[in-house]
Each structure stands twice: as structure tokens, then as C-alpha cells.
Protein backbone atom coordinates (compact mmCIF):
# COMPACT_ATOMS: atom_id res chain seq x y z
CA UNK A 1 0.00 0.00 0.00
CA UNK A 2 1.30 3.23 -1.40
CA UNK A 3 0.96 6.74 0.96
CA UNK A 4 -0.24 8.69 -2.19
CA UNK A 5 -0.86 8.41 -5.50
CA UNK A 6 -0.85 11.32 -7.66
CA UNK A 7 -3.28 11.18 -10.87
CA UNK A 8 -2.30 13.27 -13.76
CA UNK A 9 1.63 13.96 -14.46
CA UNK A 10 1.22 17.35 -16.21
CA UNK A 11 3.28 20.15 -14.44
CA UNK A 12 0.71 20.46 -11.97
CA UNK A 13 1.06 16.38 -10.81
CA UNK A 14 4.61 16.78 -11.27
CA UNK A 15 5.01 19.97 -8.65
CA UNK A 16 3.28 17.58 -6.22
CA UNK A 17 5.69 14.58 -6.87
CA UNK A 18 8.36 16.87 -6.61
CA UNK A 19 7.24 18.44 -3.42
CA UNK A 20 6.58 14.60 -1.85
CA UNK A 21 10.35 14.44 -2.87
CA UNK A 22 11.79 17.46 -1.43
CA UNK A 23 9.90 17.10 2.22
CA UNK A 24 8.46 13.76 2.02
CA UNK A 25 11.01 11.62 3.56
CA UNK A 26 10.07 8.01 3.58
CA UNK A 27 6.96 8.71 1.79
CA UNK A 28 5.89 6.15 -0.76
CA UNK A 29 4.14 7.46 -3.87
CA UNK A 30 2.75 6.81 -7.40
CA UNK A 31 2.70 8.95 -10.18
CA UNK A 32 0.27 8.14 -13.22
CA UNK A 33 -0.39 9.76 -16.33
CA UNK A 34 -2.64 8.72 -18.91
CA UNK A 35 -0.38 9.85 -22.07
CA UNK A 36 2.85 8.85 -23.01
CA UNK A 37 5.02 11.83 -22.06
CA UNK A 38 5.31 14.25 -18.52
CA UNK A 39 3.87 18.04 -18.63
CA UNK A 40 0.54 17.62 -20.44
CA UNK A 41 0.28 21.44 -22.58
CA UNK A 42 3.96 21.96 -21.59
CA UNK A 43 5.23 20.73 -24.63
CA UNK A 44 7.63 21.06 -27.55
CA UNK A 45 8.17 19.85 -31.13
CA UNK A 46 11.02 20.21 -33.72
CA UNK A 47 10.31 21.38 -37.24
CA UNK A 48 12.85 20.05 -39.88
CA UNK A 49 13.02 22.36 -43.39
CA UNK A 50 15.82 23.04 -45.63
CA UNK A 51 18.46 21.39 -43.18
CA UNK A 52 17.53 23.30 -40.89
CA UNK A 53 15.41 22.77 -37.15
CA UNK A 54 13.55 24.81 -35.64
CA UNK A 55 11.59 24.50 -32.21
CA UNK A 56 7.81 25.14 -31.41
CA UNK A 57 6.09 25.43 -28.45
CA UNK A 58 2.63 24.08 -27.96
CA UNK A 59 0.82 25.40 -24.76
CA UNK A 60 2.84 28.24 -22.64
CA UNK A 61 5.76 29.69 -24.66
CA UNK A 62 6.67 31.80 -21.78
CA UNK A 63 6.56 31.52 -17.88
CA UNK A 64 6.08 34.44 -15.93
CA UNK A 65 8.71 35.71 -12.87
CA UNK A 66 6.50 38.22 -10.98
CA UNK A 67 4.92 34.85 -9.19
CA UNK A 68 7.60 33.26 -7.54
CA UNK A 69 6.80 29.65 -8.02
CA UNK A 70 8.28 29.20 -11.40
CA UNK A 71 11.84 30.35 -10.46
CA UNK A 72 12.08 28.92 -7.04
CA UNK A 73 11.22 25.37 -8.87
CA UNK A 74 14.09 26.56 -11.31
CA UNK A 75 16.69 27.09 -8.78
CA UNK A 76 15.63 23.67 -6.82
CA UNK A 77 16.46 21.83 -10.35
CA UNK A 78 19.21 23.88 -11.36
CA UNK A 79 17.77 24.93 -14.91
CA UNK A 80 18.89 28.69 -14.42
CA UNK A 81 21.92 28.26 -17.14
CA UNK A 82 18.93 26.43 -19.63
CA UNK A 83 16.93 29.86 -19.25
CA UNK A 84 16.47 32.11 -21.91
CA UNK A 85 14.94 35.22 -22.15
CA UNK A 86 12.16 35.99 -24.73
CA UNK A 87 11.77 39.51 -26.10
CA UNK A 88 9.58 42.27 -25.04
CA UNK A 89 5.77 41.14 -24.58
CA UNK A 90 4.32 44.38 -25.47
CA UNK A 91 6.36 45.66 -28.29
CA UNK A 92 4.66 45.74 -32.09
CA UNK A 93 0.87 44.37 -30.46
CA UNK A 94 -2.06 44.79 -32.65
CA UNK A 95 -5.60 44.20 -32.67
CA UNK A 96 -7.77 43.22 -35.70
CA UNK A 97 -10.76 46.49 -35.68
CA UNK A 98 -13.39 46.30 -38.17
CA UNK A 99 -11.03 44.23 -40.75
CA UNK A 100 -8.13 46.12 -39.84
CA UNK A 101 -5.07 45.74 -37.96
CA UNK A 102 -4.76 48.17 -35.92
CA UNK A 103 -1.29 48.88 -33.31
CA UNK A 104 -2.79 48.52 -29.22
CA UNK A 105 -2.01 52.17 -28.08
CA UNK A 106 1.00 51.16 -25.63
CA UNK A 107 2.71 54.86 -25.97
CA UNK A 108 1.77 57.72 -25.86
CA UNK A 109 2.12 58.89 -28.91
CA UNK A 110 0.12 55.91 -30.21
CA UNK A 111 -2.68 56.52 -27.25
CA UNK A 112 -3.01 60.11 -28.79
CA UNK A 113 -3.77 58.90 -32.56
CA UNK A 114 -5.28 55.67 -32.28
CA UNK A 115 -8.33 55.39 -34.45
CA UNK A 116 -9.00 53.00 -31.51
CA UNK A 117 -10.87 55.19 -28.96
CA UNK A 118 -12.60 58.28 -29.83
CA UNK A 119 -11.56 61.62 -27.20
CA UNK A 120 -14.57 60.66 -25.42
CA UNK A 121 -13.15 57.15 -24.92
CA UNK A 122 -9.19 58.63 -24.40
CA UNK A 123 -10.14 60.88 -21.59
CA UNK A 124 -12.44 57.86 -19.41
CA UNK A 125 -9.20 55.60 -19.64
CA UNK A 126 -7.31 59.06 -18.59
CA UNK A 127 -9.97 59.53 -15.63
CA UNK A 128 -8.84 55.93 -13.98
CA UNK A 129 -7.50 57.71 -10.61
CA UNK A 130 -10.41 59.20 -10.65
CA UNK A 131 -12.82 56.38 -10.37
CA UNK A 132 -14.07 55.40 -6.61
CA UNK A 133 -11.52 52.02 -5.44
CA UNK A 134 -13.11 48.65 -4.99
CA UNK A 135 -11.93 47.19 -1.94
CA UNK A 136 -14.02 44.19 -0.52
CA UNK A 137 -13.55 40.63 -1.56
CA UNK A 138 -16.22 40.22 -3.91
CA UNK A 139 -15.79 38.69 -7.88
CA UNK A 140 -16.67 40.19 -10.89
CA UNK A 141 -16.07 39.74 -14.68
CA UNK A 142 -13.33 40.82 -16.48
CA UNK A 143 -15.48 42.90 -18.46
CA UNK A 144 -16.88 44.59 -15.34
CA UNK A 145 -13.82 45.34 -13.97
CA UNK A 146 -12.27 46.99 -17.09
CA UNK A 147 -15.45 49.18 -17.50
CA UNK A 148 -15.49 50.06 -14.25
CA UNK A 149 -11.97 51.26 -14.03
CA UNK A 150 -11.07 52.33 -18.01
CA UNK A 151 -14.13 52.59 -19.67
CA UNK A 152 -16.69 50.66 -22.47
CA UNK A 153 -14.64 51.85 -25.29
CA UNK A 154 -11.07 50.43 -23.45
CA UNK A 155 -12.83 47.29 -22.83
CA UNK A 156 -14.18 46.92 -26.29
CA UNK A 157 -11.91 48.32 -28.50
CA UNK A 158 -8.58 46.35 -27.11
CA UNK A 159 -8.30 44.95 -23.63
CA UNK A 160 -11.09 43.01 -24.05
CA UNK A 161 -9.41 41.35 -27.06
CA UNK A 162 -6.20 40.90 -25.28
CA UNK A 163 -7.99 39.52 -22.11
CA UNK A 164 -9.87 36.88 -24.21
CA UNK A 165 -7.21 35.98 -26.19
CA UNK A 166 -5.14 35.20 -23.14
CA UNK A 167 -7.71 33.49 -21.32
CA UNK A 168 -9.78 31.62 -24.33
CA UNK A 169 -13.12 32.93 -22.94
CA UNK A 170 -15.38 35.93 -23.37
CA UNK A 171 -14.40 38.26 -21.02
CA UNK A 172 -18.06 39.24 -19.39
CA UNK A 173 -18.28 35.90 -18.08
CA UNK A 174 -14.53 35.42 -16.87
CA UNK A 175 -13.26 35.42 -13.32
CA UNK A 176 -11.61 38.74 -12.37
CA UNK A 177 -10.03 37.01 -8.87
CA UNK A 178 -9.18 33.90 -10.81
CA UNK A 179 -7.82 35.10 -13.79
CA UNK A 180 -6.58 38.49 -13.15
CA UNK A 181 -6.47 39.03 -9.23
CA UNK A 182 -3.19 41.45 -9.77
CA UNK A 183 -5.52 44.18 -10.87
CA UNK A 184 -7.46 44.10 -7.82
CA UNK A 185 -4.64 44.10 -5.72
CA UNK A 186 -3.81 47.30 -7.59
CA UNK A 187 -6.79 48.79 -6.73
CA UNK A 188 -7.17 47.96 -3.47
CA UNK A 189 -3.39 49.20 -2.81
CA UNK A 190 -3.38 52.22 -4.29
CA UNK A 191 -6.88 53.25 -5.89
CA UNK A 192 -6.25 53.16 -9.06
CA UNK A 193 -4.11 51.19 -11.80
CA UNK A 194 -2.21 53.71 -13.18
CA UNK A 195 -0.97 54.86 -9.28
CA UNK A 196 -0.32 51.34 -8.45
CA UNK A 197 1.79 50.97 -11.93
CA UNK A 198 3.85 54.04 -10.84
CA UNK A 199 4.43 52.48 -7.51
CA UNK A 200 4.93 49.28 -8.56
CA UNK A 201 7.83 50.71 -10.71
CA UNK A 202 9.73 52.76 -8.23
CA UNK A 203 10.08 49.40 -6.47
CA UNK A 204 13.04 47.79 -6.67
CA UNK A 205 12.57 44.51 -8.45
CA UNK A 206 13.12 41.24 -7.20
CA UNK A 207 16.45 39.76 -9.67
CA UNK A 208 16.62 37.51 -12.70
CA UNK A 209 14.40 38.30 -15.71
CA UNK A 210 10.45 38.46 -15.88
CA UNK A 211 9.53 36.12 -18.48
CA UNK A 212 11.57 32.78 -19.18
CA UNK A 213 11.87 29.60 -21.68
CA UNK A 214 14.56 27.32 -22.35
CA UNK A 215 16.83 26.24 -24.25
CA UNK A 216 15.09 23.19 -25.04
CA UNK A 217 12.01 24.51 -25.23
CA UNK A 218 9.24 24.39 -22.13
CA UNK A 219 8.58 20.80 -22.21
CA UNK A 220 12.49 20.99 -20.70
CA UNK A 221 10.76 21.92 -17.31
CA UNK A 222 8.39 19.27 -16.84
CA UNK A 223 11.32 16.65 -18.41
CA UNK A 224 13.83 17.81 -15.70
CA UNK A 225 11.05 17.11 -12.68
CA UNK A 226 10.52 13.76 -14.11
CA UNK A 227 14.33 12.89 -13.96
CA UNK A 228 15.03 13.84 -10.99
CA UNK A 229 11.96 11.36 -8.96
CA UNK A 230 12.38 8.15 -7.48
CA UNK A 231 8.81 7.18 -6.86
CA UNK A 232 6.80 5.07 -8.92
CA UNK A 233 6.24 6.64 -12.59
CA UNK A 234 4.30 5.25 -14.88
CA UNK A 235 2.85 6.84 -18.08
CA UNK A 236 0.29 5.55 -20.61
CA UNK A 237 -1.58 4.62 -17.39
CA UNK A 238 -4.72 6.06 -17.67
CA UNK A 239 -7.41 5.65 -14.04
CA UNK A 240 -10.58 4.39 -14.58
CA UNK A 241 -11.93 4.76 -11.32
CA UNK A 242 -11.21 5.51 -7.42
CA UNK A 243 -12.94 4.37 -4.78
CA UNK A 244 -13.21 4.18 -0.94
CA UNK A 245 -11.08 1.65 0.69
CA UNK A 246 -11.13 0.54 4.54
CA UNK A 247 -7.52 1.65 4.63
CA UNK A 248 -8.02 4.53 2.16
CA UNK A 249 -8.49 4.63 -1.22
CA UNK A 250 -8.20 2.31 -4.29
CA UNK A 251 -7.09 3.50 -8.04
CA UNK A 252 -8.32 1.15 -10.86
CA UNK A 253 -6.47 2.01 -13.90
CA UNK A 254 -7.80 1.23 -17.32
CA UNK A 255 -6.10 -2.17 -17.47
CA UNK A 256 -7.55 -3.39 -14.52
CA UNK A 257 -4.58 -3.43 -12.47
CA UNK A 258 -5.67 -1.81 -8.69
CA UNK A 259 -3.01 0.51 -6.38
CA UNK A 260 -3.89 1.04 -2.76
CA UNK A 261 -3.17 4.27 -0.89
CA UNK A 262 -3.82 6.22 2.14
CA UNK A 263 -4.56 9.75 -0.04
CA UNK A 264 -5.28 10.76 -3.40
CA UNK A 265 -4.57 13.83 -5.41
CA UNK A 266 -6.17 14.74 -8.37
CA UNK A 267 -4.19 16.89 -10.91
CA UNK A 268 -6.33 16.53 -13.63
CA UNK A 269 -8.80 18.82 -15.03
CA UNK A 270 -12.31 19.17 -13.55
CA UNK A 271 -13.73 17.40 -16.19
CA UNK A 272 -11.75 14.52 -15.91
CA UNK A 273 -11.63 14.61 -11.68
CA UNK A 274 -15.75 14.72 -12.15
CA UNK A 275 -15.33 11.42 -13.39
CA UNK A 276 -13.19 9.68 -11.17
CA UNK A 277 -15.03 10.43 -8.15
CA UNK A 278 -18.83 9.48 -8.92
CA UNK A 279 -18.00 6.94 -6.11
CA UNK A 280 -16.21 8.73 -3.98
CA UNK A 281 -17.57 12.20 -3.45
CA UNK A 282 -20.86 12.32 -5.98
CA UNK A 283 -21.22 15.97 -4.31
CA UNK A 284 -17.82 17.17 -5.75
CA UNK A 285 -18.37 15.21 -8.81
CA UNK A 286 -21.37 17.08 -9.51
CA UNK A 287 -20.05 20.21 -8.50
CA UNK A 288 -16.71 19.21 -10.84
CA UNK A 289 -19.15 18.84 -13.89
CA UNK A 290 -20.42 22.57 -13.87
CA UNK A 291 -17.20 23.81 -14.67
CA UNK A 292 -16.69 24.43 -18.30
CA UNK A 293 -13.90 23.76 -20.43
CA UNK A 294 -13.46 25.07 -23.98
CA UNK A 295 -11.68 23.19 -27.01
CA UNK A 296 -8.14 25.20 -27.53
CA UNK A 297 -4.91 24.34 -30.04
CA UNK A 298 -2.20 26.11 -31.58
CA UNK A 299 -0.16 25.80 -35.08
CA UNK A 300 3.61 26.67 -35.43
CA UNK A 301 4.33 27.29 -39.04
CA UNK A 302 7.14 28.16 -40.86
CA UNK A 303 7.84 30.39 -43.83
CA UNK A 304 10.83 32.16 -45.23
CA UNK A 305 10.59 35.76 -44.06
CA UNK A 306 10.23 37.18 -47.46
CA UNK A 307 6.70 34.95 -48.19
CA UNK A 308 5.63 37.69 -45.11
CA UNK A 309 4.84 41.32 -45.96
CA UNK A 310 7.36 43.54 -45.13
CA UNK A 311 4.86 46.33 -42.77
CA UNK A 312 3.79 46.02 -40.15
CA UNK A 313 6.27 44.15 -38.66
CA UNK A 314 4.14 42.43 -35.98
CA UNK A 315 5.05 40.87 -33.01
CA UNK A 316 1.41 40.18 -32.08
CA UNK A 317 -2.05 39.93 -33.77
CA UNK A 318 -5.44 39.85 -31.32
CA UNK A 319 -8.58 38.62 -32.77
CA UNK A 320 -11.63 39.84 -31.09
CA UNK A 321 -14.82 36.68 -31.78
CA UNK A 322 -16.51 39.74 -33.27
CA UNK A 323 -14.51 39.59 -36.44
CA UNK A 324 -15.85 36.24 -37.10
CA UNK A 325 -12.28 34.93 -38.29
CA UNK A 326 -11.93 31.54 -37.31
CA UNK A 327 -8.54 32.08 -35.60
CA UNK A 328 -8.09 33.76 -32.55
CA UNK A 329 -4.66 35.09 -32.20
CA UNK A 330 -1.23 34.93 -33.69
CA UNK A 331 1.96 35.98 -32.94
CA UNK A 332 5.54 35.30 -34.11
CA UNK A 333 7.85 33.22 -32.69
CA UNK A 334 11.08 33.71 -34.27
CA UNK A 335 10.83 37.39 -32.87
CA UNK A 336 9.76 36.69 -29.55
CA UNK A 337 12.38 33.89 -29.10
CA UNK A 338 15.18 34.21 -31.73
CA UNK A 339 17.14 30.99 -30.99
CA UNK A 340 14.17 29.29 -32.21
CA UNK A 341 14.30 30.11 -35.96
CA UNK A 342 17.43 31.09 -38.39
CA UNK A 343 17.74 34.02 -40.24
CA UNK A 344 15.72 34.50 -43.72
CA UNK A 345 12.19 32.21 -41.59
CA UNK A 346 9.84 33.33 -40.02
CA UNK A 347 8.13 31.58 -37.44
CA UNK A 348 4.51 31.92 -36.52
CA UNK A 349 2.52 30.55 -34.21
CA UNK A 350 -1.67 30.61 -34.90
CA UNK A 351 -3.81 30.29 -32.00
CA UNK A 352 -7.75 28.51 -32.47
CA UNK A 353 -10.56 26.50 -30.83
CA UNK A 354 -11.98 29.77 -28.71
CA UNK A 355 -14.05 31.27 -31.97
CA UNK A 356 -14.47 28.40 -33.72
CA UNK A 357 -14.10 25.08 -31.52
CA UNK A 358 -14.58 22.94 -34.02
CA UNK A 359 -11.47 23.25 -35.45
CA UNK A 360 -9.74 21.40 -32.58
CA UNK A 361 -11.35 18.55 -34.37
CA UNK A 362 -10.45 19.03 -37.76
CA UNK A 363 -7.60 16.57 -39.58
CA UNK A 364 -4.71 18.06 -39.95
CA UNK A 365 -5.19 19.40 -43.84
CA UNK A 366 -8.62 20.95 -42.92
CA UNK A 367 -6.90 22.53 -40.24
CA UNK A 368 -4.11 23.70 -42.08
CA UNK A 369 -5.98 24.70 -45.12
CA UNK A 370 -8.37 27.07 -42.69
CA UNK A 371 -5.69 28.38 -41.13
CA UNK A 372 -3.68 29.36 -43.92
CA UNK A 373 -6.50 31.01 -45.33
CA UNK A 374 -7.31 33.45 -42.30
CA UNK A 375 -3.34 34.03 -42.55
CA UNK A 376 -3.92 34.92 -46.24
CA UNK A 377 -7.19 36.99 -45.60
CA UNK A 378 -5.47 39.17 -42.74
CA UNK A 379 -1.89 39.54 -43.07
CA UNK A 380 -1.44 38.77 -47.15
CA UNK A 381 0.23 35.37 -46.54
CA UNK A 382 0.00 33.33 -49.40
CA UNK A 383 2.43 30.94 -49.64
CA UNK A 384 2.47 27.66 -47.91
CA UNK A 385 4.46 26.83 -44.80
CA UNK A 386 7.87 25.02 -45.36
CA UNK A 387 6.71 22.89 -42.10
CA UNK A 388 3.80 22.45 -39.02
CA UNK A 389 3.27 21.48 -35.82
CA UNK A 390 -0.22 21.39 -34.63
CA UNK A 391 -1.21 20.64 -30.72
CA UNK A 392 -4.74 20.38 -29.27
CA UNK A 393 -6.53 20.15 -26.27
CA UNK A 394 -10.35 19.13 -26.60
CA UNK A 395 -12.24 20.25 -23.67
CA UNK A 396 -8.56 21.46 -21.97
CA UNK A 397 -9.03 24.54 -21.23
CA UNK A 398 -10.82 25.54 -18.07
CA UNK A 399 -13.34 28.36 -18.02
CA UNK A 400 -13.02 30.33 -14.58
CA UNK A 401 -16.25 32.35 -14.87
CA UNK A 402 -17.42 34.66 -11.95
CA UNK A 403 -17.99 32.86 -8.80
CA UNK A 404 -15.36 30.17 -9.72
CA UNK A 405 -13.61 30.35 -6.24
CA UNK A 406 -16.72 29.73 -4.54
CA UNK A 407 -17.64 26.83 -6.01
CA UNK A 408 -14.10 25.37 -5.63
CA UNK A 409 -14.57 25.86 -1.71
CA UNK A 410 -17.87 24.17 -2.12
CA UNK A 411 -16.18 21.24 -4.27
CA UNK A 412 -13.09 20.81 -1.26
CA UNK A 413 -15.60 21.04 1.07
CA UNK A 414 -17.69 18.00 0.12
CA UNK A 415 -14.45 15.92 -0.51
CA UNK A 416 -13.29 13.32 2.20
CA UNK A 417 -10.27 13.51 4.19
CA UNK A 418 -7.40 12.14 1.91
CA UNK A 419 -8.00 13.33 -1.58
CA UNK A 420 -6.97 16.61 -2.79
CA UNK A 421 -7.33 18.86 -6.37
CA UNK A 422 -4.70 20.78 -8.11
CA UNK A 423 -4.65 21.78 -11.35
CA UNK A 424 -5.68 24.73 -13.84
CA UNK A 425 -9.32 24.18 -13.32
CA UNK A 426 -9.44 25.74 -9.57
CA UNK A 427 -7.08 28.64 -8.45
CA UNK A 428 -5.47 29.90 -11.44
CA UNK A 429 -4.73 28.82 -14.63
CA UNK A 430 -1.24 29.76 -15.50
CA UNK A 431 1.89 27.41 -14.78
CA UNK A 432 2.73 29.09 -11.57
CA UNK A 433 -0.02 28.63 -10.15
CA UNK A 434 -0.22 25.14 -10.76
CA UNK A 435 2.60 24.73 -9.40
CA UNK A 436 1.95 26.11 -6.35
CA UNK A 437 -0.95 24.39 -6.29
CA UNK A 438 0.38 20.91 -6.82
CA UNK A 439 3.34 21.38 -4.20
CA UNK A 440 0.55 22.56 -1.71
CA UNK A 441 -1.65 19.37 -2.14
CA UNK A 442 1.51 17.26 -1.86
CA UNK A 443 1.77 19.15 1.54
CA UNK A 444 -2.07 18.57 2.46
CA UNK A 445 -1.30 14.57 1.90
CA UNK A 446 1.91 14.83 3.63
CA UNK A 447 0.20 16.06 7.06
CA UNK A 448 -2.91 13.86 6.10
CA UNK A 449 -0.21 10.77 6.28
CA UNK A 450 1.73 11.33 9.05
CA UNK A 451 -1.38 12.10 11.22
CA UNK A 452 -3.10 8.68 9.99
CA UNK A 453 0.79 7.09 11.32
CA UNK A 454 0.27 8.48 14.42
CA UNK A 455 -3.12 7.28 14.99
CA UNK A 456 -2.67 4.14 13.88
CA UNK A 457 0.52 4.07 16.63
């Protein structure tokens, strides 16, 4: 009989196994996951043209610093000299308007000429300090807090593009505390955004840089956690079912073989948790269902830099739902992270599945011929790509929508002592916090363990 068994090896699972390891001593664990490789959307594929190979990322192509998971778990592994840096976030961003690309005011001198916001719109965003500070613990959409704080036109015209693009989802319905929770620590610190900003920068910052990959691409993360476990890992082991035990619980994978343990944590998605504990905790389960998950994918493609026209040079393209395209975003690689591509290619990376999930489902020459022809339609991209790389996720992508937090303290709440959740489906979606997450359930099963020990002494 194992102390824990860990369903799901995505970064999330991983974290946890890795936390068992680094404070666990003597603990006995399991780690399963259904696929054949660690880090479930952490992952990276080589493209081979002209003699040449270039490297794609499917999910995350960059982790963020400000939250202080991600480089802590680099230091533990010793990744820092893998790290590199990609290029500014912000710099050449633009939003598809009406039909037309159009740069997101970022500077001043852009905020002054966009055809973006009429004066009446410019001088709402301007009136931020101005607006009366939220300060109580209450959610609200995404939507509602940009209008509240910047204005309709703001929230219409290009942060609301942004924000769904980022998140997959339509921004009225979206979780301001789950997805975005820095913004209302903004307010509540300082009033306003644009004080806390100017705050915030006067700060001295904390050192190393504030958005990282690797040399190897991100999978390289999630590959260097596996390494480095001793407990029992076993992919292509997908779990059928879990189930009370007198002694705990029992996991039935798909083959029919059984593992015992004292706890249980779930790193899957809600979808897949709701699943796996009809028998266990039908309350959760329920509970588990109502959270929605969208279809999402992504398609690196490579071109030689001259097939691209030559202005604008974008970085970034954001695709509101509104301009019925069937893409959603794009934005190119070999200028965000110039080790991945040579000079004289251009890499690209498409984003779909949020305006038109179908499209997740699609074989790959549908897929390909749709999205070329969106490319071709908005940025005058004709010719074909040299190679591809497609990734999808049906149903992977987890829709925090206002309220979410509540209903994941109603979910822990009707679980029994000894199984935990982690994972992008309950408090936050970005790697960080799933790693925090998953090193924090390792630490609920830990206690939950030793306490059963000492009652059983």
C-alpha cells in the first residue's frame, strides 16, 4: 500500500511529486499519467526544413517571474543556465478592428492617434485615478472590472481582445479574482491602476528576468522534474476509477490493475476529476461537472521571411470573436524567441478553438488549409508553410467564470479527508499557479499521512 498516488503527471502532478520528494522523507508514492510523455500542454516539437530545425512550443511559450513559483522550482532543479529570455511582450501588439489591424495604443504617442478610442473614450481611460476604489472581496467579470476602471470603449476596442485571447473565454463571463487578481490588488493598494503601476515601478525589483523559456524549449521543465523522482512513474496509465477503501483509497487504472493508498490527489482537469469520483464524493463530482472547459490548439508554421509582408512588422495579432475569423490570435515566434528560428524564416505561431471550436477537431489538412486562409485573408500570406506542428486540447481549457472560487470551496468542502485537487481548473490557470498548487496538495497529503501514522501508533 502506497501513501499517495498522484493522478495526472502534467506540471501540476509533477510539482506535487516533486514536493513529496523534497519534504516527504520516507513517503511512498505513485505517479500516473494517462499519455505517453510528462507536462501535459507543456510541450515542444522540432520542425525540420531546408536542413535546418527549428523548435515550437505548444501550450505556454513563456513563464512568468513576478509569481515566484516558477523560479524557485528553477533554482531547486538547477535549470537557471537552460533559461532564456524571450523579447519584449508588449512591443509591435495589434488588434484586428473592423477588418483592420490596428497597433494597441501602448505609448503615448500611439494613445493620442489611435483610431481605436474616440476623445470621449481617451479621456475615461485618462480619468482611472479618478474612479471610486473597490476594496471588498467580492468577484466580478473581467469585463466589469475593465469598464469600471477604463471605460466601455477600453474594454471593447482592445483589452477586451487581449484579455480573451489570453484566457480563451469571453471576457463578461470570466473570473476577475481567478484570472486576473493582480488588478485588484492594484486597486485595493493604491486606488487606481495607473498609481499602483507608478508604484509598482519605483520598487526595486526582485532579480533575474520576468519572463523565461529554455533552451530546449518548455517541455524541458516538466522533463527535468521527471528525472530527478524516485517514486513510482508510470505513463500511458490512464485511471478508470477511485474508490473508498477501509484503509483509504483504491485506483483502478484502465487495465484493470488496482493501487492502494492512504490519499489521493487529483491533478487533472475538472472534467476529468468529475469522473473519477462518482463513487467517492458524488457531491464534488457534480459540482466538478459545472465547470466548463473550452476546445483550444495552436499551429507553429514556418515560412521564409520574405513569403511575409514587409509592414507592419508584428510581433502580435489579437482577434476579437466579433470579427468572425476563425482564428483567434497569432503571434511570431522567431521574434519573440530568436534561438528558435534562423535568419531568412519566419516563425509563426496561430492560436484557435476559442471562436471556432470545431477546429480542434479538424484533420490536420482541414486545419491547415483554414488556417492558412485566415493568414492569407489578414496579413497577405499566401504561400504555404515550409513545415507544421499542430497541438490540441479538446475540452482542456478551463473556463473560470465569476464565482469560480466559490464553487471550488464548495467542491473541497464535500471531498473526504485524503484526496486533494490541483490543477488549472481551480485557483489559477497559468503554470505558476499550478505549481503552487500541486506542491501545496503534496503538503495537504503529507500532514494527512503522518497524522493517519500516528493514529494508527
Amino acid at each position: 500500500m502506497l501513501d499517495i498516488v498522484i493522478v495526472g503527471g502534467g506540471i501540476t502532478g509533477l510539482a506535487a511529486a516533486w514536493q513529496l520528494e523534497q519534504t516527504g522523507e520516507g513517503v511512498s508514492y505513485a505517479l500516473l499519467e494517462a499519455s505517453p510523455r510528462w507536462g501535459g500542454k507543456m510541450s515542444s516539437q522540432t520542425l525540420q526544413a531546408e536542413g535546418k530545425t527549428f523548435l515550437a512550443d505548444g501550450g505556454p511559450d513563456t513563464l512568468v517571474t513576478r509569481k515566484p513559483e516558477t523560479w524557485q522550482l528553477v533554482n531547486e532543479l538547477g535549470l537557471q543556465e537552460r533559461v532564456i529570455v524571450p523579447a519584449s511582450e508588449t512591443k509591435n501588439i495589434y488588434v484586428l478592428d473592423n477588418g483592420k489591424i490596428q497597433p494597441i495604443p501602448l505609448s503615448p504617442g500611439l494613445f493620442l492617434r489611435t483610431p481605436l478610442l474616440t476623445w470621449r473614450g481617451r479621456l475615461r481611460l485618462l480619468a482611472e485615478p479618478l474612479q471610486p476604489a473597490r476594496r471588498d472581496e467580492g468577484d466580478e467579470s473581467l469585463a466589469e472590472f475593465v469598464t469600471r476602471r477604463l471605460g466601455s470603449e477600453a474594454l471593447e476596442k482592445f483589452i477586451g481582445p487581449v484579455l480573451g485571447g489570453i484566457y480563451n473565454t469571453d471576457p463578461a463571463r470570466q473570473s476577475t479574482l481567478v484570472s486576473s487578481p493582480v488588478m485588484r490588488e492594484m486597486e485595493k493598494e493604491a486606488g487606481s491602476l495607473f498609481a499602483a503601476a507608478l508604484g509598482r515601478m519605483s520598487k526595486r525589483r526582485a532579480p533575474g528576468p520576468r519572463f523565461i523559456n529554455f533552451e530546449g524549449g518548455m517541455e524541458e521543465l516538466p522533463q527535468k522534474i521527471a528525472s530527478r523522482l524516485t517514486g513510482t512513474l508510470r505513463l500511458n496509465a490512464p485511471v478508470s476509477r477511485i474508490f473508498p477503501t477501509r484503509t483509504g483509497f483504491a485506483v483502478e487504472l484502465a487495465s484493470g490493475e488496482r493501487l492502494e493508498a492512504a490519499s489521493v490527489i487529483l491533478a487533472t482537469l475538472a472534467n476529468v476529476s468529475a469522473n473519477l469520483l462518482q463513487e467517492t464524493a458524488p457531491q464534488s463530482a457534480t459540482l466538478l461537472g459545472q465547470i466548463a472547459h473550452q476546445n483550444i490548439g495552436t499551429a507553429s508554421l514556418l515560412y521564409r521571411e520574405s513569403d511575409l509582408p514587409a509592414k507592419p512588422v508584428i510581433n502580435g495579432l489579437m482577434i476579437p470573436r466579433r470579427e468572425k475569423q476563425p482564428i483567434d490570435a497569432v503571434t511570431v515566434t522567431s521574434r519573440k524567441l530568436p534561438s528558435r528560428s534562423y535568419p531568412g524564416y519566419t516563425l509563426l505561431r496561430v492560436f484557435f478553438g476559442g471562436a471556432q471550436p470545431t477546429l480542434v477537431e479538424e484533420e490536420d489538412a482541414a486545419l491547415l488549409h483554414t488556417l492558412q486562409g485566415a493568414l492569407n485573408r489578414l496579413l497577405g500570406l499566401r504561400a504555404q508553410p515550409l513545415a507544421s506542428a499542430l497541438f490540441r486540447w479538446k475540452q482542456g481549457f478551463p473556463q473560470a467564470e465569476v464565482g469560480h472560487l466559490e464553487r471550488v470551496d464548495a467542491i473541497e468542502a464535500s471531498l473526504p479527508p485524503g484526496v486533494y485537487l490541483a490543477g488549472s481548473s481551480y485557483r489559477g490557470i497559468a503554470v505558476p499557479d499550478c505549481i503552487r498548487q500541486g506542491r501545496d496538495a503534496a503538503q495537504k497529503a503529507l500532514r494527512s499521512s503522518k497524522s493517519r501514522s500516528h493514529s494508527a501508533r
